[in-house]
PDB file of N, CA and C in Angstrom:
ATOM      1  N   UNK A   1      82.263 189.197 -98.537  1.00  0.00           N
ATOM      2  CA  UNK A   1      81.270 189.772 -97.652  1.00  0.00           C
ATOM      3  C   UNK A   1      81.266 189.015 -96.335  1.00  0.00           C
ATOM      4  N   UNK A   2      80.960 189.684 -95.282  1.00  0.00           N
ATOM      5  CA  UNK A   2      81.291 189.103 -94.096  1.00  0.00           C
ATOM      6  C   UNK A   2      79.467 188.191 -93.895  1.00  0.00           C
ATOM      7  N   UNK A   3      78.901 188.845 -93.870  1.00  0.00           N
ATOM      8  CA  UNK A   3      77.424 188.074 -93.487  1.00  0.00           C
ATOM      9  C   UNK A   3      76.796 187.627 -94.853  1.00  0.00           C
ATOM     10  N   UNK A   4      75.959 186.651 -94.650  1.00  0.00           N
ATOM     11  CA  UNK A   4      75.402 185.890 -96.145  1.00  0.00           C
ATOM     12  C   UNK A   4      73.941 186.580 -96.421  1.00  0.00           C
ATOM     13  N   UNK A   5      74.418 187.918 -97.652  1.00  0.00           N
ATOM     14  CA  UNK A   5      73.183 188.829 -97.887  1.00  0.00           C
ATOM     15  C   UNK A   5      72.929 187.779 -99.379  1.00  0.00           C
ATOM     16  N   UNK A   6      73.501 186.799 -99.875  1.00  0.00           N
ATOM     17  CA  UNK A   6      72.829 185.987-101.656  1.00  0.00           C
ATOM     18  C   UNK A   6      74.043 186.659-102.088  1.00  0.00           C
ATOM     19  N   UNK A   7      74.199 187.819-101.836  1.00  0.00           N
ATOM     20  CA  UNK A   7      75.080 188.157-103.429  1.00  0.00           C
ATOM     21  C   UNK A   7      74.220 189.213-103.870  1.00  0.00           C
ATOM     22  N   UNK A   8      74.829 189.342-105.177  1.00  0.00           N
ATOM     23  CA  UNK A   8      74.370 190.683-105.834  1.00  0.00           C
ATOM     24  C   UNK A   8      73.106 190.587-106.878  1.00  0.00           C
ATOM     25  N   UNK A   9      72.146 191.523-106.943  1.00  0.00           N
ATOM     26  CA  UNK A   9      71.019 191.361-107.606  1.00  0.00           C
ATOM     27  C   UNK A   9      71.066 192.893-108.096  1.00  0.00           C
ATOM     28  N   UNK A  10      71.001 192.670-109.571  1.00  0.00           N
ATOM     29  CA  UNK A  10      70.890 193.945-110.480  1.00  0.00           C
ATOM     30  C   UNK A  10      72.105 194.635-110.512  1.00  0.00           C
ATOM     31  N   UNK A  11      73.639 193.742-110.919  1.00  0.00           N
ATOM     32  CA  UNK A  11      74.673 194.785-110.969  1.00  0.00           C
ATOM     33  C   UNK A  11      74.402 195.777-112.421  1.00  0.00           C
ATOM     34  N   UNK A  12      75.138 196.600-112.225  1.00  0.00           N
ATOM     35  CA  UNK A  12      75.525 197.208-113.777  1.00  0.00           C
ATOM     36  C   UNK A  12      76.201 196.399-114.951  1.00  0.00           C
ATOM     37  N   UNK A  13      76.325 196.407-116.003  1.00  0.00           N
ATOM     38  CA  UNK A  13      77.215 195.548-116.554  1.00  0.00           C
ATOM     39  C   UNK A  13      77.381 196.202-118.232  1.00  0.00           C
ATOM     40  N   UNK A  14      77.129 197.266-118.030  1.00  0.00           N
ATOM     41  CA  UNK A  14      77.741 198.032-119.483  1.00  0.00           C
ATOM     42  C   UNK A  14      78.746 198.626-119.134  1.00  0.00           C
ATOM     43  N   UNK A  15      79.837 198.815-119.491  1.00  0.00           N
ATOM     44  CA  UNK A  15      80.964 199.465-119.076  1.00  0.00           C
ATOM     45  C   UNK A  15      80.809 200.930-119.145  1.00  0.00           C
ATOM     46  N   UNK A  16      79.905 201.421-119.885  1.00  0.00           N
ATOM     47  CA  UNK A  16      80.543 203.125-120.399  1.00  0.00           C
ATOM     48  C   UNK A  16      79.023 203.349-119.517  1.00  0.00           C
ATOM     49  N   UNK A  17      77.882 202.358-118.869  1.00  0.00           N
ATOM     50  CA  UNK A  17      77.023 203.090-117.698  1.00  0.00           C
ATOM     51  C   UNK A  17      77.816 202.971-116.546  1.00  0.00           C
ATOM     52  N   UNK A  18      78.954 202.031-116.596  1.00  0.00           N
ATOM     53  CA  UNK A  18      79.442 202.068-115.298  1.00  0.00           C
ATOM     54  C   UNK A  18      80.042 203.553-114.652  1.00  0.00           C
ATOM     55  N   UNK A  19      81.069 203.639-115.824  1.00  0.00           N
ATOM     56  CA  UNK A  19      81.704 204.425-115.696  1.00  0.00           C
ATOM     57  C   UNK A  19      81.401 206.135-115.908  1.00  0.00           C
ATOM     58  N   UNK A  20      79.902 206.276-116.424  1.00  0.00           N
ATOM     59  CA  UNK A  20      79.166 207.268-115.991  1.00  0.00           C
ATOM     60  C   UNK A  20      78.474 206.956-114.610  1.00  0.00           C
ATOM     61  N   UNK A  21      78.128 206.344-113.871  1.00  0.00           N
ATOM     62  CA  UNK A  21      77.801 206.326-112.974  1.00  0.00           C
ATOM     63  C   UNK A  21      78.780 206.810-111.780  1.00  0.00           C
ATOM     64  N   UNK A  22      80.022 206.246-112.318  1.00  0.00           N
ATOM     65  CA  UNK A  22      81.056 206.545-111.383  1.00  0.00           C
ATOM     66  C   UNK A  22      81.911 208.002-111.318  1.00  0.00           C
ATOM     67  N   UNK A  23      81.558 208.501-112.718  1.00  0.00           N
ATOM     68  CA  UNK A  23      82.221 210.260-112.990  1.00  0.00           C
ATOM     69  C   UNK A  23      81.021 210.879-111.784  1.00  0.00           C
ATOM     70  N   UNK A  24      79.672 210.404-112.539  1.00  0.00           N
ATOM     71  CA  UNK A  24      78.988 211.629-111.875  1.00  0.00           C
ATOM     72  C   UNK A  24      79.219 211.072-110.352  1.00  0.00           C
ATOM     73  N   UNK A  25      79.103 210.431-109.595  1.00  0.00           N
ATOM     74  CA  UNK A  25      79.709 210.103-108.052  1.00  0.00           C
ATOM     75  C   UNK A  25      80.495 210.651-107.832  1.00  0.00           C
ATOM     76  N   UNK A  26      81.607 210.641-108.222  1.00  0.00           N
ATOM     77  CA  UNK A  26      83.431 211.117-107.821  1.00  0.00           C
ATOM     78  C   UNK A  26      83.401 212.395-107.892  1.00  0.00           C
ATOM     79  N   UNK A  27      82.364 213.470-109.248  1.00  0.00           N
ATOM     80  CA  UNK A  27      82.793 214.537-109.368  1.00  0.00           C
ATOM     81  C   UNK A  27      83.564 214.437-110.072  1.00  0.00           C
ATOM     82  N   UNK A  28      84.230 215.966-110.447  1.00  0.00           N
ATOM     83  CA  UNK A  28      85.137 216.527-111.677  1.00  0.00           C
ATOM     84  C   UNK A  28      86.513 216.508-110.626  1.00  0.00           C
ATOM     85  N   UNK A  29      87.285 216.158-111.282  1.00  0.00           N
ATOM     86  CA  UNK A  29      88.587 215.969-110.647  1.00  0.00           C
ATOM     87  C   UNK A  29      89.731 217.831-110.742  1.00  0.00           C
ATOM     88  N   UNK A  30      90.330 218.075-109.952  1.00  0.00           N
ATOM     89  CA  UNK A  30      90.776 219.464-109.959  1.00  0.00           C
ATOM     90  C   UNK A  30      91.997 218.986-109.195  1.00  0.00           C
ATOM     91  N   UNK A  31      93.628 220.316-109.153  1.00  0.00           N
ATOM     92  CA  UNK A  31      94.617 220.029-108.727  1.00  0.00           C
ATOM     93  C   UNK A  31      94.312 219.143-107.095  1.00  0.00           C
ATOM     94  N   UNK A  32      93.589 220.511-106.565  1.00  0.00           N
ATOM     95  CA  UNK A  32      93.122 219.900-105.157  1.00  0.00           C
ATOM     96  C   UNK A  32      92.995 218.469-104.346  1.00  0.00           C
ATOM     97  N   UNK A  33      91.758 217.767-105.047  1.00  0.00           N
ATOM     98  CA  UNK A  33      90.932 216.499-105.006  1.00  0.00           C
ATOM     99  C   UNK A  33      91.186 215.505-106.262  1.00  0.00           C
ATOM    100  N   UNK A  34      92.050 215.595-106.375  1.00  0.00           N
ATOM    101  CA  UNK A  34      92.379 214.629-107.652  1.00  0.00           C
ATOM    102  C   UNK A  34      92.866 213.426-106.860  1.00  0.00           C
ATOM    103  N   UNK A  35      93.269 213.338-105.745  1.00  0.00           N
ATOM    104  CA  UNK A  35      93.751 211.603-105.392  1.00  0.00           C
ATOM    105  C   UNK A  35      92.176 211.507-104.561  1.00  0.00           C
ATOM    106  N   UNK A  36      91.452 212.129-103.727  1.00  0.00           N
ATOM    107  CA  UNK A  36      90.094 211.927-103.060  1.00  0.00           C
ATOM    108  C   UNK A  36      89.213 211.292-104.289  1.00  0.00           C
ATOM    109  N   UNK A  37      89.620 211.993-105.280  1.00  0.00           N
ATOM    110  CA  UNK A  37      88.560 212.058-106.365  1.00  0.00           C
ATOM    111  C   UNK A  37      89.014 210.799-107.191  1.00  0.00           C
ATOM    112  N   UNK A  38      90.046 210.233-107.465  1.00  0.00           N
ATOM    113  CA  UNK A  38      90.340 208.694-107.901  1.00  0.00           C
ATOM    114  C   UNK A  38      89.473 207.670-106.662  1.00  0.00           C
ATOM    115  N   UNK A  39      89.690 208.034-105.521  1.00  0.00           N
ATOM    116  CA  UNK A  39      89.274 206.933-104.352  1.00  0.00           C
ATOM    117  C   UNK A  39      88.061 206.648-105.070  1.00  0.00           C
ATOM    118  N   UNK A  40      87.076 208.017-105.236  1.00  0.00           N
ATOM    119  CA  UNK A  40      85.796 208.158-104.892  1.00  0.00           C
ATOM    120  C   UNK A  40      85.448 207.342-106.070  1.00  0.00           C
ATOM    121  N   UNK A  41      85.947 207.635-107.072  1.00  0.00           N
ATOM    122  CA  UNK A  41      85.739 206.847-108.405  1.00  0.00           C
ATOM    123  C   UNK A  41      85.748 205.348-108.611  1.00  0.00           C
ATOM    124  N   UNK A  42      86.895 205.105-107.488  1.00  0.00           N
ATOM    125  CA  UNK A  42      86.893 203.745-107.679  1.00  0.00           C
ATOM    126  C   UNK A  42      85.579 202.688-106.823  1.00  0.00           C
ATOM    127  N   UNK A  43      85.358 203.745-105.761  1.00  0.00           N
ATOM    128  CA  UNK A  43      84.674 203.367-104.924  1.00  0.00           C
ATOM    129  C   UNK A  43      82.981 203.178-105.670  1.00  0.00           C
ATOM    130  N   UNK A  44      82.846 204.379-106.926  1.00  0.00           N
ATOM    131  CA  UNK A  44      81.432 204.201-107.214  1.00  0.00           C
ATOM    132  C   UNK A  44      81.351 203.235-108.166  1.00  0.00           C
ATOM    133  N   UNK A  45      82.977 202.846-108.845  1.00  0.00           N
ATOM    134  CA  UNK A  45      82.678 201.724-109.524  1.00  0.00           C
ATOM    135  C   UNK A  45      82.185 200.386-109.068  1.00  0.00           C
ATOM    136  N   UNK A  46      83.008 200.431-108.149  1.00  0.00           N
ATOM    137  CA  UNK A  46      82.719 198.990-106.943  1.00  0.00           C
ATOM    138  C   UNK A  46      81.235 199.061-106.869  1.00  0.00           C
ATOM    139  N   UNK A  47      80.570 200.097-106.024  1.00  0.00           N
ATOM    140  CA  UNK A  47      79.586 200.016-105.689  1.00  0.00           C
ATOM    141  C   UNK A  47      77.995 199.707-107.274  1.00  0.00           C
ATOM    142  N   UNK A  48      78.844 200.092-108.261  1.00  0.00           N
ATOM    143  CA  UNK A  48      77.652 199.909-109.256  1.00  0.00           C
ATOM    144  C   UNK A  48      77.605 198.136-109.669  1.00  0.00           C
ATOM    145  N   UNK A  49      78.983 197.919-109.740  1.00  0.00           N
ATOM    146  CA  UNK A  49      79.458 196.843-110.279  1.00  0.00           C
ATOM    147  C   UNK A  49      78.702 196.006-109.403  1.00  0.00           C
ATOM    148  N   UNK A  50      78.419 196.312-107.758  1.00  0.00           N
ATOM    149  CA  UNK A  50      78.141 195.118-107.094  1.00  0.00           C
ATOM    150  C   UNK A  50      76.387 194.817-106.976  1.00  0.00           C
ATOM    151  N   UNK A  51      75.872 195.827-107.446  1.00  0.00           N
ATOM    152  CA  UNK A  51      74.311 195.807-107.330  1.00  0.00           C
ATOM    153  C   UNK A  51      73.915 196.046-105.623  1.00  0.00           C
ATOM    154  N   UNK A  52      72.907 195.515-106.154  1.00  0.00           N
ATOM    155  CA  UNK A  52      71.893 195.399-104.637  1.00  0.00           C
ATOM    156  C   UNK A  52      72.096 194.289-103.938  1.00  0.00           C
ATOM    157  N   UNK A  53      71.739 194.162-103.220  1.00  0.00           N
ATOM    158  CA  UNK A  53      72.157 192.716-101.880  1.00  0.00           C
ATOM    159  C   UNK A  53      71.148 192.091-102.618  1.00  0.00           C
ATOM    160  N   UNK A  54      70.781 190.614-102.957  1.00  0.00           N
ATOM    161  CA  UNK A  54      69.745 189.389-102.829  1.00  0.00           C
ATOM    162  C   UNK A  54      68.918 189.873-101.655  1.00  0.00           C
ATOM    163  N   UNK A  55      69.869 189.360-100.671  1.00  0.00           N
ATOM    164  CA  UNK A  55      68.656 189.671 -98.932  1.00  0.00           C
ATOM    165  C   UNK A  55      67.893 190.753 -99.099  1.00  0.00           C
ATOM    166  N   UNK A  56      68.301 192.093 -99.657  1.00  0.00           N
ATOM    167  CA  UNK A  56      67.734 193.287 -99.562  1.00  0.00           C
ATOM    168  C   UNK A  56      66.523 193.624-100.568  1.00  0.00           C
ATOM    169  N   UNK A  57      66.360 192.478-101.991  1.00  0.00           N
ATOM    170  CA  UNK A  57      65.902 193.019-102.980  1.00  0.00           C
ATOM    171  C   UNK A  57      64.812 191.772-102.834  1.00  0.00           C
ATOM    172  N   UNK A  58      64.763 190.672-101.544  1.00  0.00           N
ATOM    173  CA  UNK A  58      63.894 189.149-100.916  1.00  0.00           C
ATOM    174  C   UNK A  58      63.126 190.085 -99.874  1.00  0.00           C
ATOM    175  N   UNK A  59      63.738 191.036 -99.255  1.00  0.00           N
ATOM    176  CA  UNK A  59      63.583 191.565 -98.568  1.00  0.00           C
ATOM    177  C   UNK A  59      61.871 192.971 -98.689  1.00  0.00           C
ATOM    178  N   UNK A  60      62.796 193.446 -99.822  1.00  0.00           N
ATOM    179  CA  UNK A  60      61.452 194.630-100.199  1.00  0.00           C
ATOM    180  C   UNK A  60      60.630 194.549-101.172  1.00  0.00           C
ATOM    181  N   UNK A  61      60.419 192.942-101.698  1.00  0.00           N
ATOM    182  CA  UNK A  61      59.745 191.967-102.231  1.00  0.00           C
ATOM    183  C   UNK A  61      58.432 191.295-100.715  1.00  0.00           C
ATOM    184  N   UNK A  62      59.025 191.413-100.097  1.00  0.00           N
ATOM    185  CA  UNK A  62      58.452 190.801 -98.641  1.00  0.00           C
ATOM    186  C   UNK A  62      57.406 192.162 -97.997  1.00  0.00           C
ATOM    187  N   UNK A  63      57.874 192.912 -98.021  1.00  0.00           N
ATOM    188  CA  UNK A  63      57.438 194.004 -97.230  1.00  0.00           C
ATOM    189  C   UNK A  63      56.274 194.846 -98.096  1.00  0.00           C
ATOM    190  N   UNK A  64      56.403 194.670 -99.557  1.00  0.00           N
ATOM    191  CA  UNK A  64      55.120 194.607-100.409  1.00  0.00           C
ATOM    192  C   UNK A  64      53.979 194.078 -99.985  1.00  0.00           C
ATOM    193  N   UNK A  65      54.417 192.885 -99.112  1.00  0.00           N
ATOM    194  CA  UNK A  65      53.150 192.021 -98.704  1.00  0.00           C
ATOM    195  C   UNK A  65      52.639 192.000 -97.803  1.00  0.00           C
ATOM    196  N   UNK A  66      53.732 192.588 -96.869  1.00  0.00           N
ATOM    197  CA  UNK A  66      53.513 192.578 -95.082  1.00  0.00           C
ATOM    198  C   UNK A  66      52.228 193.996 -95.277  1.00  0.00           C
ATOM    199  N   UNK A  67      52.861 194.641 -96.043  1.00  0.00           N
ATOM    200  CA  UNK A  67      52.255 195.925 -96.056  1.00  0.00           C
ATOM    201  C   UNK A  67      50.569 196.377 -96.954  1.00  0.00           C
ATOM    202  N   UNK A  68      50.452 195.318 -97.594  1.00  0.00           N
ATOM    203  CA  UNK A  68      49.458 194.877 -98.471  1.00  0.00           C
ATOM    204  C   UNK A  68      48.245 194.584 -97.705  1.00  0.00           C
ATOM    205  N   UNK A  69      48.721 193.710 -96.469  1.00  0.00           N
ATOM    206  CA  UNK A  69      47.989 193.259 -95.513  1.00  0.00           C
ATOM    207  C   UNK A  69      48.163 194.327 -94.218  1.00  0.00           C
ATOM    208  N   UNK A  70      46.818 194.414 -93.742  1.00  0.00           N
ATOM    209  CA  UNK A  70      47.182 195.295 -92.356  1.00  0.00           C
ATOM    210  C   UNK A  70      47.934 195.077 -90.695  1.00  0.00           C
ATOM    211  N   UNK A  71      46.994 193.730 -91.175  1.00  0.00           N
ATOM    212  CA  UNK A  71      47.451 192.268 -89.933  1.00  0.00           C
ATOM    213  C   UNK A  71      47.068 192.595 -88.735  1.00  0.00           C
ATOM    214  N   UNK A  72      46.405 193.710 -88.654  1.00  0.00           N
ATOM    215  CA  UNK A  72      45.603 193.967 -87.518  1.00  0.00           C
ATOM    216  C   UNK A  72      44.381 193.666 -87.328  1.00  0.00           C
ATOM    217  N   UNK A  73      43.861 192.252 -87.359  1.00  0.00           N
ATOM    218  CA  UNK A  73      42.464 192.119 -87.902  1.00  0.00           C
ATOM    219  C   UNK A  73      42.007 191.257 -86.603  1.00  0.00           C
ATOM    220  N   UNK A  74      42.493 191.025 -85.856  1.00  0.00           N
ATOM    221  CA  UNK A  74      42.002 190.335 -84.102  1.00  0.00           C
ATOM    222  C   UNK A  74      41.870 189.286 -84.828  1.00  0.00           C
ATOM    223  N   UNK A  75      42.565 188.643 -85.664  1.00  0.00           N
ATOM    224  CA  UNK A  75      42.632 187.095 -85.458  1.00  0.00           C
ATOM    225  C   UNK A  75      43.751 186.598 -85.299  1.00  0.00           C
ATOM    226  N   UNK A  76      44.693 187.307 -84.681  1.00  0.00           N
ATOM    227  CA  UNK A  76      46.185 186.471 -84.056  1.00  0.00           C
ATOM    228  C   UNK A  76      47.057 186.315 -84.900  1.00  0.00           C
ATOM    229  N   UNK A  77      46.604 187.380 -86.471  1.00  0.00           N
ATOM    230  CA  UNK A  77      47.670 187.303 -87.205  1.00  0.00           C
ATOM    231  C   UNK A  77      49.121 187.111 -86.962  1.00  0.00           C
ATOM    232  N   UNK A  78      50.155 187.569 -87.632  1.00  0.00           N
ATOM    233  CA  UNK A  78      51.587 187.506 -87.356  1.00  0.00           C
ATOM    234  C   UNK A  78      52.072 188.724 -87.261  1.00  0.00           C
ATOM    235  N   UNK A  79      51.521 190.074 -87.723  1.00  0.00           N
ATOM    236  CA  UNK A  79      52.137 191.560 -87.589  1.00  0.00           C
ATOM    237  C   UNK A  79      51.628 192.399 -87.622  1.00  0.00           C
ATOM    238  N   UNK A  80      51.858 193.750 -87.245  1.00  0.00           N
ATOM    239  CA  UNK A  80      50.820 194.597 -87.043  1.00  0.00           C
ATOM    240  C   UNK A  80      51.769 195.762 -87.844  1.00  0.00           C
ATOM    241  N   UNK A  81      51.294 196.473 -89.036  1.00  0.00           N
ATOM    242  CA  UNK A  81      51.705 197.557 -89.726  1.00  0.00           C
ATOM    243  C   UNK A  81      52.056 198.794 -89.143  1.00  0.00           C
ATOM    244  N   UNK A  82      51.094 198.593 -87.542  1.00  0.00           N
ATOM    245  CA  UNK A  82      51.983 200.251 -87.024  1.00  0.00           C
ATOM    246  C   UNK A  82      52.717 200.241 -86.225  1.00  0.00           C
ATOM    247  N   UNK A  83      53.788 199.639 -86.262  1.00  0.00           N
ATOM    248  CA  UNK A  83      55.430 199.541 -85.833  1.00  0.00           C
ATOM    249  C   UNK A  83      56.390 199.682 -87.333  1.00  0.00           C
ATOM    250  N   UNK A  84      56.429 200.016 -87.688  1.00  0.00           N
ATOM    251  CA  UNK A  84      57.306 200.147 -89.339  1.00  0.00           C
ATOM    252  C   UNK A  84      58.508 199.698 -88.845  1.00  0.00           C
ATOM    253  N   UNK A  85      59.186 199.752 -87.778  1.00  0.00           N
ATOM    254  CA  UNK A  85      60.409 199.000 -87.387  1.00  0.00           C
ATOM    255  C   UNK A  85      59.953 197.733 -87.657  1.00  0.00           C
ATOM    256  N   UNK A  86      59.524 196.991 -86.658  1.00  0.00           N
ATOM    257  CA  UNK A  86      58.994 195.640 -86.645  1.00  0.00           C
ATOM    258  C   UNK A  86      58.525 194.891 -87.843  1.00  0.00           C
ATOM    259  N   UNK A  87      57.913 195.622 -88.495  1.00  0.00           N
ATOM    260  CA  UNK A  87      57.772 195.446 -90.034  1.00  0.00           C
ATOM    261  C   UNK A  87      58.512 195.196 -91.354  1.00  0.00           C
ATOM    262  N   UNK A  88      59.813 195.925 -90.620  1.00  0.00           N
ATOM    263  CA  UNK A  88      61.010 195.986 -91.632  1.00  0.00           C
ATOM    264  C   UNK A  88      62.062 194.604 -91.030  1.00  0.00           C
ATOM    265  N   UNK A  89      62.016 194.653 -89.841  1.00  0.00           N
ATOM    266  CA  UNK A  89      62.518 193.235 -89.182  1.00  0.00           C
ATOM    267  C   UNK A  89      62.073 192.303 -90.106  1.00  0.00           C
ATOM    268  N   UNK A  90      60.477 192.190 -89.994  1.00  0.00           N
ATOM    269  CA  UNK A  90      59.891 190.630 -90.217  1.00  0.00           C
ATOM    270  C   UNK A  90      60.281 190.891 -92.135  1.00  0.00           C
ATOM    271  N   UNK A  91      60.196 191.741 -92.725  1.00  0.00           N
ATOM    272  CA  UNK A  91      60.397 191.364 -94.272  1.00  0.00           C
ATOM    273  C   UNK A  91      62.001 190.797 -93.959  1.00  0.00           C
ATOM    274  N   UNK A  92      62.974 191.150 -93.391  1.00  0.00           N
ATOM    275  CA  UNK A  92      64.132 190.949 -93.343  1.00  0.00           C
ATOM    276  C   UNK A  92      64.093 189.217 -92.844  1.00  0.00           C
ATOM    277  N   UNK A  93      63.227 188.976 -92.146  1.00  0.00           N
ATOM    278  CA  UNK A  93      62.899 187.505 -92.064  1.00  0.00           C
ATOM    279  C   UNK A  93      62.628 186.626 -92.814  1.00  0.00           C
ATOM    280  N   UNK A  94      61.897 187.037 -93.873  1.00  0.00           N
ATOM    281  CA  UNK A  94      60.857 186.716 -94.812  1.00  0.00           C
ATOM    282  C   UNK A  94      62.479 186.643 -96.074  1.00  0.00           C
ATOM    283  N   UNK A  95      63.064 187.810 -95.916  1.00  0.00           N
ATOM    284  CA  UNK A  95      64.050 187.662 -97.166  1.00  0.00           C
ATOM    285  C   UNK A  95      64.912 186.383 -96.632  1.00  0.00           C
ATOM    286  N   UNK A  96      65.965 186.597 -95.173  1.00  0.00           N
ATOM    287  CA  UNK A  96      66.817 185.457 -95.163  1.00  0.00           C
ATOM    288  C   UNK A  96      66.202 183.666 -95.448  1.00  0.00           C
ATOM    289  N   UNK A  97      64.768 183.918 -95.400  1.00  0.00           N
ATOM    290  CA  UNK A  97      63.644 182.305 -95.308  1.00  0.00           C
ATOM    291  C   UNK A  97      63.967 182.076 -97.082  1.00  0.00           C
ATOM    292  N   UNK A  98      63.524 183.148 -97.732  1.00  0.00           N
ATOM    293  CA  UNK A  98      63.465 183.219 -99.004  1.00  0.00           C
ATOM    294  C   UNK A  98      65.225 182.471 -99.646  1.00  0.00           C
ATOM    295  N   UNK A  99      66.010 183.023 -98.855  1.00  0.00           N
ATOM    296  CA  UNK A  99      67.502 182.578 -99.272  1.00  0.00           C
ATOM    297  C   UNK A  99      67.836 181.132 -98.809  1.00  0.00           C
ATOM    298  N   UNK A 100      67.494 181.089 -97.494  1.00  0.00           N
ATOM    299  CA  UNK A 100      68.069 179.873 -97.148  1.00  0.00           C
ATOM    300  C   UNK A 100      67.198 178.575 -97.797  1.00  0.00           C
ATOM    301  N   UNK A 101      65.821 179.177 -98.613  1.00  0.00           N
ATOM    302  CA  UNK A 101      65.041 178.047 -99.595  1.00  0.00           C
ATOM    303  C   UNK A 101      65.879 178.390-100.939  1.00  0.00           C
ATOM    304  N   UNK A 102      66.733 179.049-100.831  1.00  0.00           N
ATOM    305  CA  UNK A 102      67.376 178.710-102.455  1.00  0.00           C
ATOM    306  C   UNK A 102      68.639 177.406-102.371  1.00  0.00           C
ATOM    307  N   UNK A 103      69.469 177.205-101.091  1.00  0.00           N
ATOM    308  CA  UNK A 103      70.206 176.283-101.241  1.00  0.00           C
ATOM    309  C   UNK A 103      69.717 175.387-101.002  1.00  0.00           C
ATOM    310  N   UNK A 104      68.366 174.684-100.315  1.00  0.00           N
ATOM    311  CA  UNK A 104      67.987 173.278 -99.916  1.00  0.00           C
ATOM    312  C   UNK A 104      68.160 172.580-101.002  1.00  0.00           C
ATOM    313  N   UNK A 105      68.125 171.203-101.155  1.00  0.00           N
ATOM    314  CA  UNK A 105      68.039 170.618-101.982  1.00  0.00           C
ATOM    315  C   UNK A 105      67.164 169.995-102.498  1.00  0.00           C
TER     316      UNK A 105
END
């Protein structure tokens, strides 16, 4: 992986869910799409096999909370809920803080 998302959180790891996961993705294979339809297969295996990002799953763990709170309360909180962009930034903050406290020592 090029940027440091943790790694994977919640891969698959039964083989015969994998590999239903990956038929129904790819589709039924026919003369036509039969080499598209290997790619696609391989591709949904990858993708089950690898789970969810860490960052992403620190991330909407974070935004439970941002969102819990309104933070619009005129005391100089830290965020305000009606920007949902800005909101999704700061959990994305909140996740990489969350990661980079897993390697300290």
């Amino acid at each position: 992986m090029s940027k440091n998302d943790g790694g994977t959180a919640f891969p698959m790891q039964d083989p015969q869910a994998i590999h239903a996961y990956a038929i129904a993705k790819a589709g039924a294979p026919t003369e036509e799409n039969v080499h598209t339809q290997e790619k696609d297969y391989l591709a949904a295996r990858a993708e089950a096999v690898s789970g969810m990002a860490l960052l992403d799953y620190f991330a909407a763990k974070a935004l439970v909370g941002l969102l819990s709170w309104p933070g619009d309360d005129g005391c100089g909180s830290y965020h305000s809920n009606s920007d949902p962009a800005h909101t999704a930034s700061m959990a994305y903050e909140y996740g990489k803080a969350m990661l980079a406290a897993r390697v300290k020592p």
